[in-house]
Protein backbone atom coordinates (compact mmCIF):
# COMPACT_ATOMS: atom_id res chain seq x y z
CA UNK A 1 0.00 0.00 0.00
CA UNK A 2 1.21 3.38 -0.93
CA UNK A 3 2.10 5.74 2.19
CA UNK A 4 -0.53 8.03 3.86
CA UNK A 5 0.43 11.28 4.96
CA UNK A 6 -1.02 12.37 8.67
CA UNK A 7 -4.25 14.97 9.10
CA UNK A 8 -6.46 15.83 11.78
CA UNK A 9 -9.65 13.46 12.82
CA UNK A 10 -10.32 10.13 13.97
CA UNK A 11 -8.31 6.94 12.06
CA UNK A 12 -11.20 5.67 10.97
CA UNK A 13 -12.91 8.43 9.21
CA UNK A 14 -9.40 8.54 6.78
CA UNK A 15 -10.09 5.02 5.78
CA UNK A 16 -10.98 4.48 2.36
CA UNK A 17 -11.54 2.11 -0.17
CA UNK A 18 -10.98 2.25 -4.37
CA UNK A 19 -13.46 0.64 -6.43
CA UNK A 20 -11.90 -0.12 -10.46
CA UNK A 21 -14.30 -0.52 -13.02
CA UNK A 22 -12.40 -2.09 -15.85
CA UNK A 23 -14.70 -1.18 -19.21
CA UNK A 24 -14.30 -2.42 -23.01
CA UNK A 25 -14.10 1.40 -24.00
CA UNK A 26 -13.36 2.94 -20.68
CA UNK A 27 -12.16 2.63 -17.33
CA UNK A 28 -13.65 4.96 -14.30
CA UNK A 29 -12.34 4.68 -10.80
CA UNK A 30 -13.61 5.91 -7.42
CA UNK A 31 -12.34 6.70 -3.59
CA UNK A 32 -15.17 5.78 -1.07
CA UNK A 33 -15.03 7.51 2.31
CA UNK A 34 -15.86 5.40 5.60
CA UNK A 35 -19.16 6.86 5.19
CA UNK A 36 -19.54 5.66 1.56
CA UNK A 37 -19.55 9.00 -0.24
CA UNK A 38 -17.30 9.65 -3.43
CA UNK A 39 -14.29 11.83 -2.22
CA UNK A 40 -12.30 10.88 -5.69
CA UNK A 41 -13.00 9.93 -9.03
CA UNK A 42 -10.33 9.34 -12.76
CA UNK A 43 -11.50 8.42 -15.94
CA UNK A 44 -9.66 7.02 -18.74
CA UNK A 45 -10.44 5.63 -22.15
CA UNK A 46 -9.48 1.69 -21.60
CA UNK A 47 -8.22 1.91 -26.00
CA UNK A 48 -4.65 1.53 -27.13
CA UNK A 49 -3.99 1.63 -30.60
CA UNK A 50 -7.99 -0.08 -31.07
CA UNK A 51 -6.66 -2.75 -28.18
CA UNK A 52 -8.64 -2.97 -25.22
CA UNK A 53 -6.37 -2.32 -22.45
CA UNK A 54 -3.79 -5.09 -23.34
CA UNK A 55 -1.96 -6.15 -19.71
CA UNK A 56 -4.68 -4.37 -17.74
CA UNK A 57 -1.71 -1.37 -18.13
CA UNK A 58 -3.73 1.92 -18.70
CA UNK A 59 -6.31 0.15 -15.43
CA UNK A 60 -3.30 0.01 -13.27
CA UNK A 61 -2.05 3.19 -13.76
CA UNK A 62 -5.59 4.65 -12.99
CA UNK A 63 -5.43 2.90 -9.78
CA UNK A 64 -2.19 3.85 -8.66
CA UNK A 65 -2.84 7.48 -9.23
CA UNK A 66 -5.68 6.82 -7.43
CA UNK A 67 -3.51 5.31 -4.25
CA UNK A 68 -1.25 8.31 -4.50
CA UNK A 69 -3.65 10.77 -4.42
CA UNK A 70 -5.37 9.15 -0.90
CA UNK A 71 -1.51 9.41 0.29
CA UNK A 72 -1.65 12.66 -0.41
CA UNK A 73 -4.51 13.47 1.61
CA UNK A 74 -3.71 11.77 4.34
CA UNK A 75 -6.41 8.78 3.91
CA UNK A 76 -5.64 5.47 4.79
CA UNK A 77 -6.29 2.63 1.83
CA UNK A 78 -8.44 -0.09 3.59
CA UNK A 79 -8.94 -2.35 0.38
CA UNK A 80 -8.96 -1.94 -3.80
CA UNK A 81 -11.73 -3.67 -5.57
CA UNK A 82 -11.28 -4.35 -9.10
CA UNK A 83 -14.44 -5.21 -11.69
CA UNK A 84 -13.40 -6.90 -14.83
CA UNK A 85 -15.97 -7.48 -18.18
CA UNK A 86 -14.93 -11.84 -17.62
CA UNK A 87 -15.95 -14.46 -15.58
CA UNK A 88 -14.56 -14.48 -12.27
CA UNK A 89 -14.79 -17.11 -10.00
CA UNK A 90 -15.08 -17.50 -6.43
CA UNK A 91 -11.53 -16.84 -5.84
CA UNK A 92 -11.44 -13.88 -7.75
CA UNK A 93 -9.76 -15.30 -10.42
CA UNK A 94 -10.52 -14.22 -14.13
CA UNK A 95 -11.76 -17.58 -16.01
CA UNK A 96 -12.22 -16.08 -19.52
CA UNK A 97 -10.60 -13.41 -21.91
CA UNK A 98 -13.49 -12.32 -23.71
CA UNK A 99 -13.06 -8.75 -23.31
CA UNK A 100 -10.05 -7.83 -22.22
CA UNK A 101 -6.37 -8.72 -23.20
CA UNK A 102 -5.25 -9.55 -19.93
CA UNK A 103 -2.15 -11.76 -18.97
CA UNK A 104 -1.27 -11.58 -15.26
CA UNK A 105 -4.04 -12.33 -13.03
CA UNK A 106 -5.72 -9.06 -11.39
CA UNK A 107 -5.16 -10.22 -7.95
CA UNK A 108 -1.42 -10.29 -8.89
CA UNK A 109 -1.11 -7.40 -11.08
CA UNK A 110 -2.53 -4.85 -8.31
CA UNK A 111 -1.20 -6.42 -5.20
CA UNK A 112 1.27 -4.28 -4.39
CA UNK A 113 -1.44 -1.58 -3.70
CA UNK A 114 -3.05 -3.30 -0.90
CA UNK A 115 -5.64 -5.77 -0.13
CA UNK A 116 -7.43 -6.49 -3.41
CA UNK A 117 -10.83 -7.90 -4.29
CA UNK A 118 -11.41 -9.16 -8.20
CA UNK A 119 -15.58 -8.92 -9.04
CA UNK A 120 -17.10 -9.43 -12.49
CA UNK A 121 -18.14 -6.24 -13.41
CA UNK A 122 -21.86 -6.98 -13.91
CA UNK A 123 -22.14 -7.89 -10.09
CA UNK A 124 -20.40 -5.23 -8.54
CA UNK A 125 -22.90 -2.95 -10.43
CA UNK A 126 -25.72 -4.92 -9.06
CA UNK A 127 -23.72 -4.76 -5.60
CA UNK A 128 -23.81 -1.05 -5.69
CA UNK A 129 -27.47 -0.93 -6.60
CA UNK A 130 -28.16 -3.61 -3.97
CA UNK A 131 -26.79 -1.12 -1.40
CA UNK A 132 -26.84 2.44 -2.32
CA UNK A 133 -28.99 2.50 -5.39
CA UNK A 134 -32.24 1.34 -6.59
CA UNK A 135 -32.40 -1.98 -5.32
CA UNK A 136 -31.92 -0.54 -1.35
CA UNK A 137 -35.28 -1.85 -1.01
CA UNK A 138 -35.56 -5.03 -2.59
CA UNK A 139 -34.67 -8.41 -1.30
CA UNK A 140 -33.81 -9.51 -4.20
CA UNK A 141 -33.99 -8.04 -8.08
CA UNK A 142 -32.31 -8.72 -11.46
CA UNK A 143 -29.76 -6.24 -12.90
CA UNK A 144 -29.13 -5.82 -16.17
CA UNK A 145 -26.68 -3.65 -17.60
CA UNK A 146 -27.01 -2.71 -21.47
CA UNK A 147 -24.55 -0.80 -22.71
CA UNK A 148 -21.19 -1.25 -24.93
CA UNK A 149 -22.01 -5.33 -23.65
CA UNK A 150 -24.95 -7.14 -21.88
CA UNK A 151 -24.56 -9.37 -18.82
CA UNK A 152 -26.68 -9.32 -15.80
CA UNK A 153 -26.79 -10.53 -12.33
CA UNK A 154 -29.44 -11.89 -9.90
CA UNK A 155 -29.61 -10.49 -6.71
CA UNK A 156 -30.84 -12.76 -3.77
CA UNK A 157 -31.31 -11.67 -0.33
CA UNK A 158 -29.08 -8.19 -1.20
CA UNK A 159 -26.50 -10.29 -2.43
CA UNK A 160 -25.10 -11.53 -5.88
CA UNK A 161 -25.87 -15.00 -7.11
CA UNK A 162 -22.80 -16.54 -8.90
CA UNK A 163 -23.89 -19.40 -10.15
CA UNK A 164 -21.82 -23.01 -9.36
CA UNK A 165 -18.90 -21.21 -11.43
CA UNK A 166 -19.11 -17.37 -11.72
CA UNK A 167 -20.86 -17.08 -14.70
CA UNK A 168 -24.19 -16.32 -14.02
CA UNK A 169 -23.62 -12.92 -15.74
CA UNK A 170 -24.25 -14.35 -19.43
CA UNK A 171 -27.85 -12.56 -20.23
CA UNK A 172 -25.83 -10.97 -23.75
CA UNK A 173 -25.50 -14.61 -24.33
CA UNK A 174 -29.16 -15.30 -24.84
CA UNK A 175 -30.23 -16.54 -28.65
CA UNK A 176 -31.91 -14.37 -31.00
CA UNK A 177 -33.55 -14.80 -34.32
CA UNK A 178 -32.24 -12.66 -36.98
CA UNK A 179 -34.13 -10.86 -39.48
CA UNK A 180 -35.44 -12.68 -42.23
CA UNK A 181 -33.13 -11.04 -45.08
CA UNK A 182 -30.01 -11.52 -42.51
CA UNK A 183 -31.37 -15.40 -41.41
CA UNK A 184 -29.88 -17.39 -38.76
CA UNK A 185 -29.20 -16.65 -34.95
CA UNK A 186 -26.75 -14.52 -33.23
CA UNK A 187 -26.45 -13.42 -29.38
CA UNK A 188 -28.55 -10.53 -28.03
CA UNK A 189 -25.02 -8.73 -27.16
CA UNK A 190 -23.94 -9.01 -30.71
CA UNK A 191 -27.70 -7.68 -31.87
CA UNK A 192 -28.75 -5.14 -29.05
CA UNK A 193 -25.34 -3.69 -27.32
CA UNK A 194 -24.41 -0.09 -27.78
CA UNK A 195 -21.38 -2.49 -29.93
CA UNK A 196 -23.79 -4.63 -32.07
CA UNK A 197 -26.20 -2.17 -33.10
CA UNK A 198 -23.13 0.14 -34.28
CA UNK A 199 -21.67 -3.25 -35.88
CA UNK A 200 -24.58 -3.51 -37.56
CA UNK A 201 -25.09 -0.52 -39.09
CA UNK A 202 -21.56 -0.77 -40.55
CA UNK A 203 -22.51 -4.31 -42.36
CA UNK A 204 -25.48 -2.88 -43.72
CA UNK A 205 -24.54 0.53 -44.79
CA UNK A 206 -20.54 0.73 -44.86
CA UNK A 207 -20.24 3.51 -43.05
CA UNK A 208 -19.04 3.58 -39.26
CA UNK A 209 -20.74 5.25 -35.92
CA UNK A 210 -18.79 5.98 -32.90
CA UNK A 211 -21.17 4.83 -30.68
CA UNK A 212 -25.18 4.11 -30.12
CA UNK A 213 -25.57 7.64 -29.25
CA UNK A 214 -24.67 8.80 -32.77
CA UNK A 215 -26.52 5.71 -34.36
CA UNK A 216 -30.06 6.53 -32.38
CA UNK A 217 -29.17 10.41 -33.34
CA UNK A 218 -29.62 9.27 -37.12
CA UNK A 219 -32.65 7.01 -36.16
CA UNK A 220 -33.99 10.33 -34.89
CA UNK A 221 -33.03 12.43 -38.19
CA UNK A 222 -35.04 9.75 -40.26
CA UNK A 223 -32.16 7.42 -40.95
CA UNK A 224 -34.21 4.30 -42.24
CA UNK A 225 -30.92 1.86 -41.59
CA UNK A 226 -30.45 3.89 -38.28
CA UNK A 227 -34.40 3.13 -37.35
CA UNK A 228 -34.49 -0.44 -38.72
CA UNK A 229 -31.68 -1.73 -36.44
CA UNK A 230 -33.16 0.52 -33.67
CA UNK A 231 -36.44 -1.06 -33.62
CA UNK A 232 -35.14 -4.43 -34.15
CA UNK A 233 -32.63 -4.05 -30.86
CA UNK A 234 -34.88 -3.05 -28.66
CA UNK A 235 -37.14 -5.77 -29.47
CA UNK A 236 -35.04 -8.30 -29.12
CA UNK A 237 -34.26 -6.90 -25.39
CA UNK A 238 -37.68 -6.32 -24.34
CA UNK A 239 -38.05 -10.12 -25.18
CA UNK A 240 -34.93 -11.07 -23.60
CA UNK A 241 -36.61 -9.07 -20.10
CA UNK A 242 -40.15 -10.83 -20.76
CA UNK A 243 -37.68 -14.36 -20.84
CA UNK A 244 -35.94 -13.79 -18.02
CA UNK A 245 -39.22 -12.91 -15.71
CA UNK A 246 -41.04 -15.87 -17.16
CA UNK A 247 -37.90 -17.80 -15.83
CA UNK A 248 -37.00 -16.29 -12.18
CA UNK A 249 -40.04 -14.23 -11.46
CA UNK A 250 -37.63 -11.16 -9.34
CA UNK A 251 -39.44 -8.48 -7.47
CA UNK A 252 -37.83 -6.09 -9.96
CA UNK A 253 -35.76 -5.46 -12.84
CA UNK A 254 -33.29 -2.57 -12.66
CA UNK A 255 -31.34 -1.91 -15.81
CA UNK A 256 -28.42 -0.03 -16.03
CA UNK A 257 -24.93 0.47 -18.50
CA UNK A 258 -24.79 3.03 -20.54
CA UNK A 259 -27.72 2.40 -22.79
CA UNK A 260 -29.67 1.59 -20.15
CA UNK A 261 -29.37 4.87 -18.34
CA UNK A 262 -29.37 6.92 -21.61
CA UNK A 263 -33.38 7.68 -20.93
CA UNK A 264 -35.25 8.96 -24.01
CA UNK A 265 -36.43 7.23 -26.47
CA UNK A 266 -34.54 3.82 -26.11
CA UNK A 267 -35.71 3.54 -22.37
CA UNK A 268 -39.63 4.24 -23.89
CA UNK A 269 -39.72 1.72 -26.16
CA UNK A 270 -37.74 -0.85 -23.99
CA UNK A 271 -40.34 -0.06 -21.23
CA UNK A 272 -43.10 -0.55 -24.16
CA UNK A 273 -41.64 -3.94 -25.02
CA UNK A 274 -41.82 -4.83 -21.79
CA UNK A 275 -45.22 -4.01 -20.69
CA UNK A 276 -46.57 -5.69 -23.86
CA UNK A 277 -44.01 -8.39 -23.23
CA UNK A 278 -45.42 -9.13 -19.26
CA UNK A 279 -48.99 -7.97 -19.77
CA UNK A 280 -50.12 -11.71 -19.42
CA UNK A 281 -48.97 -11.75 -16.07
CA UNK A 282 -51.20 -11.38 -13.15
CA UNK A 283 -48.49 -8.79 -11.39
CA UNK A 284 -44.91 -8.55 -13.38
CA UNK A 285 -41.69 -7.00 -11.79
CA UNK A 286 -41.62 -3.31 -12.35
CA UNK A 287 -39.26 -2.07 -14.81
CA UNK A 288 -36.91 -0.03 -13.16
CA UNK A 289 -33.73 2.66 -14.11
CA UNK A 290 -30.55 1.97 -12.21
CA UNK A 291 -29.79 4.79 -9.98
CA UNK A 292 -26.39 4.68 -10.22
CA UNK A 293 -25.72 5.29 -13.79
CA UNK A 294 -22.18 5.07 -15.25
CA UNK A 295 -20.88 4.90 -11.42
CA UNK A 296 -22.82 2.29 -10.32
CA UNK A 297 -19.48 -0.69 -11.34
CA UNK A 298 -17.07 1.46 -9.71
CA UNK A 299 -18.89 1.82 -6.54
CA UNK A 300 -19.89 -1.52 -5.97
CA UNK A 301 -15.72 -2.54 -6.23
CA UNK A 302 -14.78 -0.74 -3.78
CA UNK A 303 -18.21 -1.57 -1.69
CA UNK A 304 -17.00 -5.09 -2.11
CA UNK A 305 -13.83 -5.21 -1.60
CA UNK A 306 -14.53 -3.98 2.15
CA UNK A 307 -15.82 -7.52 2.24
């Protein structure tokens, strides 16, 4: 752990904890009082040369600036958590590189900082909702995050359910029927992320869009390519919600990521979808927005790794 400088006040109020949330396309980073409250945040994009952080590198410099700057004010580093796009199991061990070109385990590669915690990123987001967001009141929920991916995680008695292996994160992985002129299946990551939608557009048009903002910006300038892949996502996710309540029947559904906290018109349609989706059912889980927004992975690392 990097040295703390002395100030004023009780040892325990200095104490704080770093929560790492390791993105395909970004990586944010907070400090977390003892009281819970963001005292620091850094930002970084997680792309080198169209590489997504390779060696974890431009992650572990974020978190050691991080460190330095709690030395600097005198707090105290209790833990680091660190939330990785993978499967992670119980250990904290990363069981899968399908995001991120790591090659030194993340409970290696940040050890010298301190005590470290390793989290898929999907549950520490449903961690942080769970306890400071918009699950507080909920025994139990099911978070989705929709955004540059798609995973989710059910939450069971305020905690995250991992599955016999970790992976019970895999909700992008779900099968969905292409269109008829496209035929076949793909995943509902590869159809309806903020990624597959954009990927889309490129196969069908040829031209390239930096991101689903841009893409449902030319839906709403009458783009017919824009609007076609628009409407088609966002069925294929309200189905994928309807599929998942028929299956676990939560209290709720909270959905968060970057798409899923845009608002607008992607939340109103998904919310349509939905409604049509559930209407059979005598009572189905309220749709909800994630509190937390782009925050909500960073929090819940460092909320977990006081664990």
């Amino acid at each position: 752990m990097l040295p703390a400088t002395s100030r004023a006040g009780p040892v325990a109020d200095r104490h704080v904890t770093i929560g790492v949330d390791i993105g395909g396309t970004k990586v944010l980073g907070v400090a977390l009082d003892a009281h819970g409250n963001v005292v620091d945040r850094e930002r970084a994009s997680s792309l080198n040369n169209g590489r997504r952080d390779p060696g974890l590198s431009i992650s572990l410099g974020l978190a050691e600036e991080l460190c330095r700057r709690a030395g600097e004010r005198g707090d105290l580093l209790l833990a680091l958590g660190i939330g990785v796009p993978e499967y992670v199991d119980e250990r904290g061990l990363l069981t899968s590189r399908l995001v991120m070109e790591w090659d030194v385990q993340a409970l290696d590669l940040f050890g010298h900082l301190g005590t470290v915690r390793v989290e898929s990123d999907v549950r520490c987001a449903a961690i942080a909702e769970s306890k400071v967001g918009a699950g507080q009141s909920l025994g139990d929920f099911l978070y989705v995050s929709i955004g540059t991916g798609i995973s989710s995680c059910l939450v069971l008695n305020g905690e995250p359910w991992r599955g016999a292996r970790g992976e019970a994160i895999a909700f992008g992985e779900l099968v969905v029927a292409q269109p008829d002129d496209v035929g076949g299946v793909t995943t509902l990551e590869d159809f309806a992320s903020g990624s597959g939608m954009c990927d889309r557009y490129l196969a069908a048009t040829g031209r390239e869009v930096l991101g689903a903002e841009e893409l449902m910006a030319l839906a709403e300038a009458g783009n017919l390519e824009a609007q076609g892949i628009l409407a088609t996502s966002v069925r294929a996710v309200g189905m994928a919600l309807t599929t998942a309540v028929d299956l676990l029947d939560p209290s709720a559904v909270i959905v968060g990521g970057g798409l899923g906290t845009s608002g607008g018109s992607w939340w109103e349609r998904v919310s349509a979808e939905y409604r049509s989706g559930t209407a059979k059912r005598p009572g189905a889980p309220p749709l909800i927005e994630a509190a937390l927004g782009s925050d909500a992975g960073a929090i819940g690392a460092a909320l977990h790794s006081r664990k």
